[in-house]
PDB file of N, CA and C in Angstrom:
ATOM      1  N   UNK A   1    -119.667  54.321 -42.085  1.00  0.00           N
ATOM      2  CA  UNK A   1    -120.380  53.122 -41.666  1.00  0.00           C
ATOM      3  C   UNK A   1    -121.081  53.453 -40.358  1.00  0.00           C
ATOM      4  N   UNK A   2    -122.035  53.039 -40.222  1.00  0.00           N
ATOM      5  CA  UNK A   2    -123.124  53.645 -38.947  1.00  0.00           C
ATOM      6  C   UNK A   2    -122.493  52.149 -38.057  1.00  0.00           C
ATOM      7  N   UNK A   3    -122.899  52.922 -36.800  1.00  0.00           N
ATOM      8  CA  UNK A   3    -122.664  51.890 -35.461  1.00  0.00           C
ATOM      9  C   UNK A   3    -123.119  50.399 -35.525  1.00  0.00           C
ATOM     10  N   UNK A   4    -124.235  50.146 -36.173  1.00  0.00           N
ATOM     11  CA  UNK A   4    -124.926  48.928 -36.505  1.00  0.00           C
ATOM     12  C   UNK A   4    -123.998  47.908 -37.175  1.00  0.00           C
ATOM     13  N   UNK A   5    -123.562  48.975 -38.559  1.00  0.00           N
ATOM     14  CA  UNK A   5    -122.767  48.097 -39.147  1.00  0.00           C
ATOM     15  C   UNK A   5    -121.459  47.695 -38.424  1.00  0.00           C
ATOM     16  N   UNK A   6    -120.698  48.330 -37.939  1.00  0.00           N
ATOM     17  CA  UNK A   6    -119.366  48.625 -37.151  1.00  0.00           C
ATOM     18  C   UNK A   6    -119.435  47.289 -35.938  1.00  0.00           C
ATOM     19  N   UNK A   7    -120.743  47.186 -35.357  1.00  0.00           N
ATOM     20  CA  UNK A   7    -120.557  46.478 -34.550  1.00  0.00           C
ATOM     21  C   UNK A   7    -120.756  44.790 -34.958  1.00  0.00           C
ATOM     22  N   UNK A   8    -121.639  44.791 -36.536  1.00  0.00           N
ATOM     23  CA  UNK A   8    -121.373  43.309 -36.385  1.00  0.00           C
ATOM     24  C   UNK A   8    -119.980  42.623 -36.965  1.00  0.00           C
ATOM     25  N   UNK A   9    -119.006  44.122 -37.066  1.00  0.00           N
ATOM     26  CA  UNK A   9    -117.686  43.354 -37.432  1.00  0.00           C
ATOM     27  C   UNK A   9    -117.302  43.051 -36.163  1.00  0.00           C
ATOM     28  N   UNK A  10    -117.560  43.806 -35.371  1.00  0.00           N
ATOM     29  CA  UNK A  10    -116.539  43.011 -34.317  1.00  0.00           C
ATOM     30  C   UNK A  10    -116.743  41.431 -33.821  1.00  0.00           C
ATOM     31  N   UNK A  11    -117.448  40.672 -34.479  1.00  0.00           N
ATOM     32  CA  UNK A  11    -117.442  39.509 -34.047  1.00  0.00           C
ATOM     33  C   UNK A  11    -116.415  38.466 -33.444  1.00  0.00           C
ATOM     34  N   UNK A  12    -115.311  38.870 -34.832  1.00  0.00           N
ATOM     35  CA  UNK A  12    -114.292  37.997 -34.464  1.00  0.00           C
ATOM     36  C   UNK A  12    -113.029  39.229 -34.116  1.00  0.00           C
ATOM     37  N   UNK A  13    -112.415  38.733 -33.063  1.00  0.00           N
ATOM     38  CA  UNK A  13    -110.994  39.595 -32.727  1.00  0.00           C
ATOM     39  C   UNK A  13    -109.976  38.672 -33.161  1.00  0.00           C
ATOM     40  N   UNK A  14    -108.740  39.235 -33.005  1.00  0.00           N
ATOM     41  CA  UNK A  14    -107.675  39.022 -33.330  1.00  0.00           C
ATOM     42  C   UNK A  14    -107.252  38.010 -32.213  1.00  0.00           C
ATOM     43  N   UNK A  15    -107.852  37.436 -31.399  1.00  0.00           N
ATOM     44  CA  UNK A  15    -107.460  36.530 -30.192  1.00  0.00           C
ATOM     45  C   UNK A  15    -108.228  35.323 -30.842  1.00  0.00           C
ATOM     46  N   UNK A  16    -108.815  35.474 -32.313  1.00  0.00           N
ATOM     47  CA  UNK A  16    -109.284  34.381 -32.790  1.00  0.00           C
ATOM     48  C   UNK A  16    -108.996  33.637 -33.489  1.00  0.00           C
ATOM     49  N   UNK A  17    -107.596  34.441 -33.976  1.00  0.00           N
ATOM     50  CA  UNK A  17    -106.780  33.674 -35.066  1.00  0.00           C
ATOM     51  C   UNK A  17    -106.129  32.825 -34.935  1.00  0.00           C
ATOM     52  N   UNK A  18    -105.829  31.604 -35.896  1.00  0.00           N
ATOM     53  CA  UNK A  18    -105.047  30.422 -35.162  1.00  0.00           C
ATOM     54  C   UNK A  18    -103.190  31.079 -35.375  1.00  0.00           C
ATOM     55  N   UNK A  19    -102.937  30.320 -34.450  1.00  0.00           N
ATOM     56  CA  UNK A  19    -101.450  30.305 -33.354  1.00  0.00           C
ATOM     57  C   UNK A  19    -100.923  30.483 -34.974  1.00  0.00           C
ATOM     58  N   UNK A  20    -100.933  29.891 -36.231  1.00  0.00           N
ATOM     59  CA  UNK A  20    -100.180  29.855 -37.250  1.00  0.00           C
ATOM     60  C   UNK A  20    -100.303  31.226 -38.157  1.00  0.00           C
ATOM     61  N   UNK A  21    -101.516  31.538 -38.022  1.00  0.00           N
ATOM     62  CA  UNK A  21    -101.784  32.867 -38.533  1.00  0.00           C
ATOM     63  C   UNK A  21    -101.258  34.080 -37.957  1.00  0.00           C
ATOM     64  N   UNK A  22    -101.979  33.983 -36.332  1.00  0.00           N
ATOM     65  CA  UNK A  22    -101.025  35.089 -36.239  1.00  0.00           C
ATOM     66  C   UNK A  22     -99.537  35.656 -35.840  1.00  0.00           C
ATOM     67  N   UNK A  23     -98.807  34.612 -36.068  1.00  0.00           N
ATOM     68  CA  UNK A  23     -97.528  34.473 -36.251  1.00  0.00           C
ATOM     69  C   UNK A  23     -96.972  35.040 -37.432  1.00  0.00           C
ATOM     70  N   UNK A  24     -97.673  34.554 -38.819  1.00  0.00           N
ATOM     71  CA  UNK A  24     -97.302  34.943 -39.585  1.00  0.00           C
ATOM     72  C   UNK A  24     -97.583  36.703 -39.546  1.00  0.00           C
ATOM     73  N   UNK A  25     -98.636  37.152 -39.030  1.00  0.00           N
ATOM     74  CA  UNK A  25     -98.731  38.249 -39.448  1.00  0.00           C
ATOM     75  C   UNK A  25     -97.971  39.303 -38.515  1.00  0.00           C
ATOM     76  N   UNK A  26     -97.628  38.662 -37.070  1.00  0.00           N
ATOM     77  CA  UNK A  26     -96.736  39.925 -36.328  1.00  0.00           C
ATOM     78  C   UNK A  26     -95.888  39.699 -37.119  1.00  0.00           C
ATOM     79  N   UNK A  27     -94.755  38.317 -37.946  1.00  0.00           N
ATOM     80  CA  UNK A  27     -93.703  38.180 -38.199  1.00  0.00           C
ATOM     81  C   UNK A  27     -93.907  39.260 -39.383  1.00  0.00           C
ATOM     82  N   UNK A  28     -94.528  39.626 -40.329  1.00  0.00           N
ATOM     83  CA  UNK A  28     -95.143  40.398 -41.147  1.00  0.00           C
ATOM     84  C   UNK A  28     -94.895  42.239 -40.790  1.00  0.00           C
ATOM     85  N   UNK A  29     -95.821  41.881 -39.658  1.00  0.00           N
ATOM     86  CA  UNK A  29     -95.716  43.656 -39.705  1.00  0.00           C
ATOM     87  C   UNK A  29     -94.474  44.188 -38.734  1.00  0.00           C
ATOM     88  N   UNK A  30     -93.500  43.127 -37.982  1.00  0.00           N
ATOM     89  CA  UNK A  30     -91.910  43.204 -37.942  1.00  0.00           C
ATOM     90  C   UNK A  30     -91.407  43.803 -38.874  1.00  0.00           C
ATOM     91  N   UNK A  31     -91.510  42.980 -40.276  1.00  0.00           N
ATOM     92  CA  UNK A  31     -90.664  43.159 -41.622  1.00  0.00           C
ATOM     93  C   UNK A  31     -91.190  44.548 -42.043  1.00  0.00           C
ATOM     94  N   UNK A  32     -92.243  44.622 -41.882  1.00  0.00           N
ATOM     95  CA  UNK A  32     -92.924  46.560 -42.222  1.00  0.00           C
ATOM     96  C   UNK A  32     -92.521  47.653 -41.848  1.00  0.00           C
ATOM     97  N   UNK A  33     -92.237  46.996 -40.160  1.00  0.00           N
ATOM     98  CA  UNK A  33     -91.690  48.098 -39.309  1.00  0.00           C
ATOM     99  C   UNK A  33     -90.831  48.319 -40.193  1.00  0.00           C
ATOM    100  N   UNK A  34     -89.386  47.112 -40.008  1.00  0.00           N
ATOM    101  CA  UNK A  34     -88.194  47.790 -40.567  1.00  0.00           C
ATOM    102  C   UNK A  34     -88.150  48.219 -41.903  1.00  0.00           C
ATOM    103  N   UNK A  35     -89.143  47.899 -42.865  1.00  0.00           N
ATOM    104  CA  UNK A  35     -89.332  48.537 -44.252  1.00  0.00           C
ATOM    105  C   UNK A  35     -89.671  50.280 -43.764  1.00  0.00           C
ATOM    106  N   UNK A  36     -90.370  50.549 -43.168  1.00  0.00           N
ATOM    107  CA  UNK A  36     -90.987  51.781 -42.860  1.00  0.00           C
ATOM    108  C   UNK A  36     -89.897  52.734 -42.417  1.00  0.00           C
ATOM    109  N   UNK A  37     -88.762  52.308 -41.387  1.00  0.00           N
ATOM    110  CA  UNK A  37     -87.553  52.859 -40.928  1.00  0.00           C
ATOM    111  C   UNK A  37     -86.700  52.863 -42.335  1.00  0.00           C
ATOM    112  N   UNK A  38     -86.342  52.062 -42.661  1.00  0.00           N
ATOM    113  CA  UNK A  38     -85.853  51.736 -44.056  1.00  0.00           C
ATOM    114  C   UNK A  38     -86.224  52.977 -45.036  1.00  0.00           C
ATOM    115  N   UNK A  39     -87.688  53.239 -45.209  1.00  0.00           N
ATOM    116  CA  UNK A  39     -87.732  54.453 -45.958  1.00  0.00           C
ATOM    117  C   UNK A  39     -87.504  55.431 -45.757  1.00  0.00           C
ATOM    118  N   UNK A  40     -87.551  55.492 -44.562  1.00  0.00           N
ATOM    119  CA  UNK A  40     -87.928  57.064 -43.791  1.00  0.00           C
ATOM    120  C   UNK A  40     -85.710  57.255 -43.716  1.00  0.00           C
ATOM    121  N   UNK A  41     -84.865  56.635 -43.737  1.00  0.00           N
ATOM    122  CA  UNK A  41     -83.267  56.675 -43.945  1.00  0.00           C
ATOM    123  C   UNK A  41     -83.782  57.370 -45.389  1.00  0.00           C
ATOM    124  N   UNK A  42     -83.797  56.414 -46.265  1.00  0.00           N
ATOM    125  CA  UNK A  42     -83.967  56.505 -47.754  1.00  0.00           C
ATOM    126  C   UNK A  42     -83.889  57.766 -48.128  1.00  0.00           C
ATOM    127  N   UNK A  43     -85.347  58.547 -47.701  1.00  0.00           N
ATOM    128  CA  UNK A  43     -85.845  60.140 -48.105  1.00  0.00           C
ATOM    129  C   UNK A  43     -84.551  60.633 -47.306  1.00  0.00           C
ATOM    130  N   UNK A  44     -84.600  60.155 -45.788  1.00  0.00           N
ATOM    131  CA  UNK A  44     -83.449  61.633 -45.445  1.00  0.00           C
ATOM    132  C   UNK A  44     -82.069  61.528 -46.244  1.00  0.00           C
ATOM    133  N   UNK A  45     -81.658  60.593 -46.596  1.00  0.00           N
ATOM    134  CA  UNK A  45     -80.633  60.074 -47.792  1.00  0.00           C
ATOM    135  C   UNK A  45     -80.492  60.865 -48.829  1.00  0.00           C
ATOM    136  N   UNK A  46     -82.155  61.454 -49.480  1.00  0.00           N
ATOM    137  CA  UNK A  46     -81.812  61.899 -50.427  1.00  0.00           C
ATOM    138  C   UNK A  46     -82.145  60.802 -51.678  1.00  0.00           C
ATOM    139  N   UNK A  47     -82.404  59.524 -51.173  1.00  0.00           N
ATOM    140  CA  UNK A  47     -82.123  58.266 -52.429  1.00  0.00           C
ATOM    141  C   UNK A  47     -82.770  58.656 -53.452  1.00  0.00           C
ATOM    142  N   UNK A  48     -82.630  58.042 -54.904  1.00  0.00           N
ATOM    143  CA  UNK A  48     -83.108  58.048 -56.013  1.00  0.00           C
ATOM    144  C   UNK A  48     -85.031  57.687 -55.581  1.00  0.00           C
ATOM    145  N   UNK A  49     -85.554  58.575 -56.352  1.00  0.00           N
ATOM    146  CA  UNK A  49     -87.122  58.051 -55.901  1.00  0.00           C
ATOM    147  C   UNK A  49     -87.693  56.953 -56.592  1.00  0.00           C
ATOM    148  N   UNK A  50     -87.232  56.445 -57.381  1.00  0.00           N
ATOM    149  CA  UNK A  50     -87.478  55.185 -58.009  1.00  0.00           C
ATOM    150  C   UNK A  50     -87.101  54.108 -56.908  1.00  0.00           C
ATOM    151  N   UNK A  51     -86.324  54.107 -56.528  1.00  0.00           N
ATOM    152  CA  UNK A  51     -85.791  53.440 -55.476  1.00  0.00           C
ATOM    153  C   UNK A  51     -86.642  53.249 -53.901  1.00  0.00           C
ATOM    154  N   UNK A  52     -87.339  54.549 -53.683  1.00  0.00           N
ATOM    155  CA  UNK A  52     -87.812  54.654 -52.694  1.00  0.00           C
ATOM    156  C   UNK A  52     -89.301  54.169 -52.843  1.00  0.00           C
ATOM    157  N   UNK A  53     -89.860  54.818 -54.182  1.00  0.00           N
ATOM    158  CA  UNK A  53     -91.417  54.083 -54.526  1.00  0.00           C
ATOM    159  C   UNK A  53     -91.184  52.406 -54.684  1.00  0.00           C
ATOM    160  N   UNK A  54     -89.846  51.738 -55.351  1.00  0.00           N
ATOM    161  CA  UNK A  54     -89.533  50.213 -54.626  1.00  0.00           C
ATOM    162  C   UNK A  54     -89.501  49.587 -53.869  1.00  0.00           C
ATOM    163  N   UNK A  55     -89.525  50.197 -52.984  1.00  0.00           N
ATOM    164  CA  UNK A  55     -89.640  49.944 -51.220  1.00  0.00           C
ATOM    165  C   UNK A  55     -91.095  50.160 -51.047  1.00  0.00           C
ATOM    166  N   UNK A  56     -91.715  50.908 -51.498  1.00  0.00           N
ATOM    167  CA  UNK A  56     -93.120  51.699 -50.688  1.00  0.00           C
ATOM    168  C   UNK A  56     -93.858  50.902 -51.052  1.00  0.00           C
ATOM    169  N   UNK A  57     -93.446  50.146 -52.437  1.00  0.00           N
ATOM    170  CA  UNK A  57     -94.263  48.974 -52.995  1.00  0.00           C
ATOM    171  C   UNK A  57     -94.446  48.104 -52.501  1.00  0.00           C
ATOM    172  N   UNK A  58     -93.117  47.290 -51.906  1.00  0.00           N
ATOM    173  CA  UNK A  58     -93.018  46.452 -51.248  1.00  0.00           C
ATOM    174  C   UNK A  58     -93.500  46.337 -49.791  1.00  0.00           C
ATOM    175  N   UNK A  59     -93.956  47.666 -49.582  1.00  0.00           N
ATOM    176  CA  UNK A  59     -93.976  48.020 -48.088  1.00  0.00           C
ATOM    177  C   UNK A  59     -95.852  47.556 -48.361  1.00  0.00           C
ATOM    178  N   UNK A  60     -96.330  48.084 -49.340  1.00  0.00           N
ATOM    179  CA  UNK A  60     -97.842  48.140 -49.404  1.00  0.00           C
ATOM    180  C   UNK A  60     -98.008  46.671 -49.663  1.00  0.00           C
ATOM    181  N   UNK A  61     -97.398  45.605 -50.496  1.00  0.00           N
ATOM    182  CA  UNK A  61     -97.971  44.526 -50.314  1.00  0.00           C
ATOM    183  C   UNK A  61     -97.666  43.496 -49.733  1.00  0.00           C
ATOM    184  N   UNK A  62     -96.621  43.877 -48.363  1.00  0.00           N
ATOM    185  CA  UNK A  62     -96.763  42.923 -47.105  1.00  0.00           C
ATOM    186  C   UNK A  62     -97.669  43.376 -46.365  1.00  0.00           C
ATOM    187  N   UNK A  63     -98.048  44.749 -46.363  1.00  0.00           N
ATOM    188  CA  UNK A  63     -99.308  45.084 -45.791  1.00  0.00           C
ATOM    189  C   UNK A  63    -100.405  44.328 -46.161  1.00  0.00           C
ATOM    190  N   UNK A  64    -100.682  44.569 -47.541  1.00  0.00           N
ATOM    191  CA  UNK A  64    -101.710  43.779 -47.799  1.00  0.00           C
ATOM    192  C   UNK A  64    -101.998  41.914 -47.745  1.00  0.00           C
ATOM    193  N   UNK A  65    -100.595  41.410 -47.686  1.00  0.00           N
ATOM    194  CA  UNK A  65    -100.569  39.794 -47.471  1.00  0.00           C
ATOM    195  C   UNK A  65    -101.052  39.954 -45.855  1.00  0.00           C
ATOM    196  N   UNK A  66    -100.136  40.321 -44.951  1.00  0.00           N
ATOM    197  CA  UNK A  66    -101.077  40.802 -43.358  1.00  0.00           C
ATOM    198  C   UNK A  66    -102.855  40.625 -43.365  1.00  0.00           C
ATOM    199  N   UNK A  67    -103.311  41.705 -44.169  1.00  0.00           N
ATOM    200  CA  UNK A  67    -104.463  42.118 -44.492  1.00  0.00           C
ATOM    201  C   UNK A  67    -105.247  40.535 -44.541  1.00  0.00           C
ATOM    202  N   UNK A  68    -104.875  40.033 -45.975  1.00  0.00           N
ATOM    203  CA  UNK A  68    -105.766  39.106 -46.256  1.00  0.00           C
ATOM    204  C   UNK A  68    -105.541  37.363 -45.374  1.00  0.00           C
ATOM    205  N   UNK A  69    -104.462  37.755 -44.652  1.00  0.00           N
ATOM    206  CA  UNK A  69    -104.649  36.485 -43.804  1.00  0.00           C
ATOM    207  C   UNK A  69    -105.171  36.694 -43.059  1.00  0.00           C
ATOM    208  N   UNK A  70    -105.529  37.502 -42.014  1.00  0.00           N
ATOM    209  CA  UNK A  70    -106.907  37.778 -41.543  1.00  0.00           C
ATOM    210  C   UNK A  70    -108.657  37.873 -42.197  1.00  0.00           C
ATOM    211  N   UNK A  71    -108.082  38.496 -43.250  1.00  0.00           N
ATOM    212  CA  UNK A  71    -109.479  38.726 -44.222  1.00  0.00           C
ATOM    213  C   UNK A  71    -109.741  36.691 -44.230  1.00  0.00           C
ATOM    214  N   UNK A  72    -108.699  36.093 -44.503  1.00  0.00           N
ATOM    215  CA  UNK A  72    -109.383  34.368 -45.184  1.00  0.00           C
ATOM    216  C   UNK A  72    -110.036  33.852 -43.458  1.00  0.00           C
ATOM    217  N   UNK A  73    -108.734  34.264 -42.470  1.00  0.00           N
ATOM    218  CA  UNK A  73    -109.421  33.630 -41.157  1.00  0.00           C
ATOM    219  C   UNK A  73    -110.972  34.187 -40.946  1.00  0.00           C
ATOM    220  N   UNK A  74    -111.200  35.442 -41.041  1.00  0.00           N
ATOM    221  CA  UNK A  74    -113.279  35.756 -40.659  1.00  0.00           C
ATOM    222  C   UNK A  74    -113.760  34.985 -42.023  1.00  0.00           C
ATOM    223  N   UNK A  75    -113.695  35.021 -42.781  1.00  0.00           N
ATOM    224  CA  UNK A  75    -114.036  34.317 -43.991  1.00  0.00           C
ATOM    225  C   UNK A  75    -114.283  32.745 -43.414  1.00  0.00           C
ATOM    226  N   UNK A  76    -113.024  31.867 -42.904  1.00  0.00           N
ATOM    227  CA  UNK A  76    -113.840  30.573 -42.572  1.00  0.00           C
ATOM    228  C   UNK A  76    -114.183  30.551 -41.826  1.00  0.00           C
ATOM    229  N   UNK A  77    -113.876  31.496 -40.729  1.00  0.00           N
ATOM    230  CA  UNK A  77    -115.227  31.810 -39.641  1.00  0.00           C
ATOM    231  C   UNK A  77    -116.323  31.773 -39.894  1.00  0.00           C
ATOM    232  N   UNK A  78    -116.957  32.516 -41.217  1.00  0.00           N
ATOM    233  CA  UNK A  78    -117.987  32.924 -41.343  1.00  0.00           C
ATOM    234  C   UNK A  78    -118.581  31.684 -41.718  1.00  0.00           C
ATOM    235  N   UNK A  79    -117.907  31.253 -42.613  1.00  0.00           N
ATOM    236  CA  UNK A  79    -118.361  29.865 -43.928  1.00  0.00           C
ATOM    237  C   UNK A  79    -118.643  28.455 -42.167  1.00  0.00           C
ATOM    238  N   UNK A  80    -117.456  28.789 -41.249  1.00  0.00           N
ATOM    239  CA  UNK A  80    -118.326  27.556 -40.817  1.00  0.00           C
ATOM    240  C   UNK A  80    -120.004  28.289 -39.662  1.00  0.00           C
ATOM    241  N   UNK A  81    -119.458  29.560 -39.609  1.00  0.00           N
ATOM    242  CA  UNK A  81    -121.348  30.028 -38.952  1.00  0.00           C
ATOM    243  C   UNK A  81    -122.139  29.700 -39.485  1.00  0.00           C
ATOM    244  N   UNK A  82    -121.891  29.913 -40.993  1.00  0.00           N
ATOM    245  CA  UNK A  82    -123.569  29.783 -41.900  1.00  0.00           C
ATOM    246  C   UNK A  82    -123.525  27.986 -42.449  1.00  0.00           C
ATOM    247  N   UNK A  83    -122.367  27.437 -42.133  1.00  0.00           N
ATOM    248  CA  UNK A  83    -123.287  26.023 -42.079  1.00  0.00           C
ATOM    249  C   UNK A  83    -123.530  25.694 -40.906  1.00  0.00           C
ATOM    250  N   UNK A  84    -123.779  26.062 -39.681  1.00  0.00           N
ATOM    251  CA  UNK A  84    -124.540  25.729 -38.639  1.00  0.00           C
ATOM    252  C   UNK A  84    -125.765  26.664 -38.698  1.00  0.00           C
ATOM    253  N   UNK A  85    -126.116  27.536 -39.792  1.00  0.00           N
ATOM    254  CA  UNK A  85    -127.712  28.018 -39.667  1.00  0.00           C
ATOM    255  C   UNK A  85    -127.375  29.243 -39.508  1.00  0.00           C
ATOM    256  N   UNK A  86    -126.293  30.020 -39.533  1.00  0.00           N
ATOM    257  CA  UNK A  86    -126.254  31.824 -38.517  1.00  0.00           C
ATOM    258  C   UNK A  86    -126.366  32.382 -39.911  1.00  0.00           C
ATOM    259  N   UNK A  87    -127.777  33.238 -40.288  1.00  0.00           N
ATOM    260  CA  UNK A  87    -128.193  33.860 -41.336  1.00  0.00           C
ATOM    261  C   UNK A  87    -127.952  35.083 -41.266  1.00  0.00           C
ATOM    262  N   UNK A  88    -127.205  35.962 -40.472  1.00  0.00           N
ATOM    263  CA  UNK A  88    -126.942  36.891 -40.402  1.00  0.00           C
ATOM    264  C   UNK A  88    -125.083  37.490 -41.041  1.00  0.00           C
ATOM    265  N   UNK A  89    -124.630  35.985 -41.360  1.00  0.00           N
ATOM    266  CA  UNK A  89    -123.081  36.402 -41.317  1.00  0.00           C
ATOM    267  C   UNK A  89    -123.042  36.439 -43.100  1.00  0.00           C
ATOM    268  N   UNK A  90    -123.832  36.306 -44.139  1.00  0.00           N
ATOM    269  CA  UNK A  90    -123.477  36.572 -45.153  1.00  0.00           C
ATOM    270  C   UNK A  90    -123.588  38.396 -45.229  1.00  0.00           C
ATOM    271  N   UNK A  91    -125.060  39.143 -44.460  1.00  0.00           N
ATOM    272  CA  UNK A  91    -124.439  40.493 -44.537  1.00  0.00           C
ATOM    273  C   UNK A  91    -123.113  41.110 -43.688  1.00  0.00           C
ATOM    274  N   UNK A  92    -122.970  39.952 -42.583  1.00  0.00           N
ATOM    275  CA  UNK A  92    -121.505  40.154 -42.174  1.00  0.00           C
ATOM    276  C   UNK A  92    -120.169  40.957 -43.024  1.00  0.00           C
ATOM    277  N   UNK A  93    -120.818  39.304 -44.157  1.00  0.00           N
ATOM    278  CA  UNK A  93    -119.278  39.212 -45.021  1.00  0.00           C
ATOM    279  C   UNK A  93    -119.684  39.964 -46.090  1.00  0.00           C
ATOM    280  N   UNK A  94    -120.972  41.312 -46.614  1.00  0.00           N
ATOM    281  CA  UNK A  94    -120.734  41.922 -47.153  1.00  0.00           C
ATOM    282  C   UNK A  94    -120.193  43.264 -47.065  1.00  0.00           C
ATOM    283  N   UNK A  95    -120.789  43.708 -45.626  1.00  0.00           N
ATOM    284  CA  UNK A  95    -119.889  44.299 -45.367  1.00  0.00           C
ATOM    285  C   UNK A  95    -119.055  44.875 -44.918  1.00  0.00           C
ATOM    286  N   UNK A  96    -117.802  43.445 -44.530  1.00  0.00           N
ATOM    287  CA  UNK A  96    -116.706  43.258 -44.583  1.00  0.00           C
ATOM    288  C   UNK A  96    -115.748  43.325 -45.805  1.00  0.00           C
ATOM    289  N   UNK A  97    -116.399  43.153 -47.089  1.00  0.00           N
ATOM    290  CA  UNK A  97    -116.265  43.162 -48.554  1.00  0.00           C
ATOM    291  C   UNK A  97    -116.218  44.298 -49.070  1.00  0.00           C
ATOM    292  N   UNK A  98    -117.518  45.274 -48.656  1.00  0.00           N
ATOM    293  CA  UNK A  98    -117.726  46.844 -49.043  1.00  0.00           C
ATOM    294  C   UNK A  98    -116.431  47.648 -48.743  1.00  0.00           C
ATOM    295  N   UNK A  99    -116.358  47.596 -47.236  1.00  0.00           N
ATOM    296  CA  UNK A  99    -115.011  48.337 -46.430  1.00  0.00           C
ATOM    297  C   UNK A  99    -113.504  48.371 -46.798  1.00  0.00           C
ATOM    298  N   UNK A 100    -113.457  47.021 -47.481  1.00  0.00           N
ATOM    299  CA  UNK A 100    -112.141  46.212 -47.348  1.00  0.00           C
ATOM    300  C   UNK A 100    -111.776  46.064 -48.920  1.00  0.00           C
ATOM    301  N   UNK A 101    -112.750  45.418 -49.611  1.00  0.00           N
ATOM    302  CA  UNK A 101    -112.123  45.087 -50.508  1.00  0.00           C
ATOM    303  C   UNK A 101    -111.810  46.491 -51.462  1.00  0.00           C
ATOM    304  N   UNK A 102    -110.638  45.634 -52.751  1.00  0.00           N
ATOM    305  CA  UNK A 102    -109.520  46.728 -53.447  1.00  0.00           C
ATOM    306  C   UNK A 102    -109.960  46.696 -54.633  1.00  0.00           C
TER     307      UNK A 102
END
């Protein structure tokens, strides 16, 4: 992604999220941490790897719930810019879409 693009993500920071959001998401990547320690016992354990890709699973989609509660907060960010007229935030939110989305 060239500098141009890079910079009109930074619009919104993480000091923009509401008090409920980002609660949920440190409380989130808490639970990751200790999933992440959790694995890293596991392997030196030796555990069954079925067991351990169970975890890694679980590990990837609290990541990704993290992910998209931020992804919805720039999202109604965006949705309330462009009903006050800001014609620039739908290529915002594409790409924010290109980068991001799975």
């Amino acid at each position: 992604m060239n500098d141009r693009a890079s910079d009109r993500l930074r619009i919104m920071n993480t000091t923009d999220l509401s008090e409920e959001s980002l609660e949920s998401i440190l409380k989130r990547l808490r639970r990751i941490e200790g999933q992440v320690r959790g694995l890293q016992k596991m392997i030196e354990a030796g555990r069954p790897c079925e067991e351990v890709l169970t975890q890694m699973s679980a590990t990837k989609k609290a990541m990704e719930a993290a992910s998209n509660t931020i992804l919805r907060e720039f999202l109604t960010l965006c949705a309330t810019d462009i009903a006050r007229g800001d014609t620039k935030k739908p290529e915002q939110i594409a790409v924010l879409l290109r980068k991001f989305a799975s």
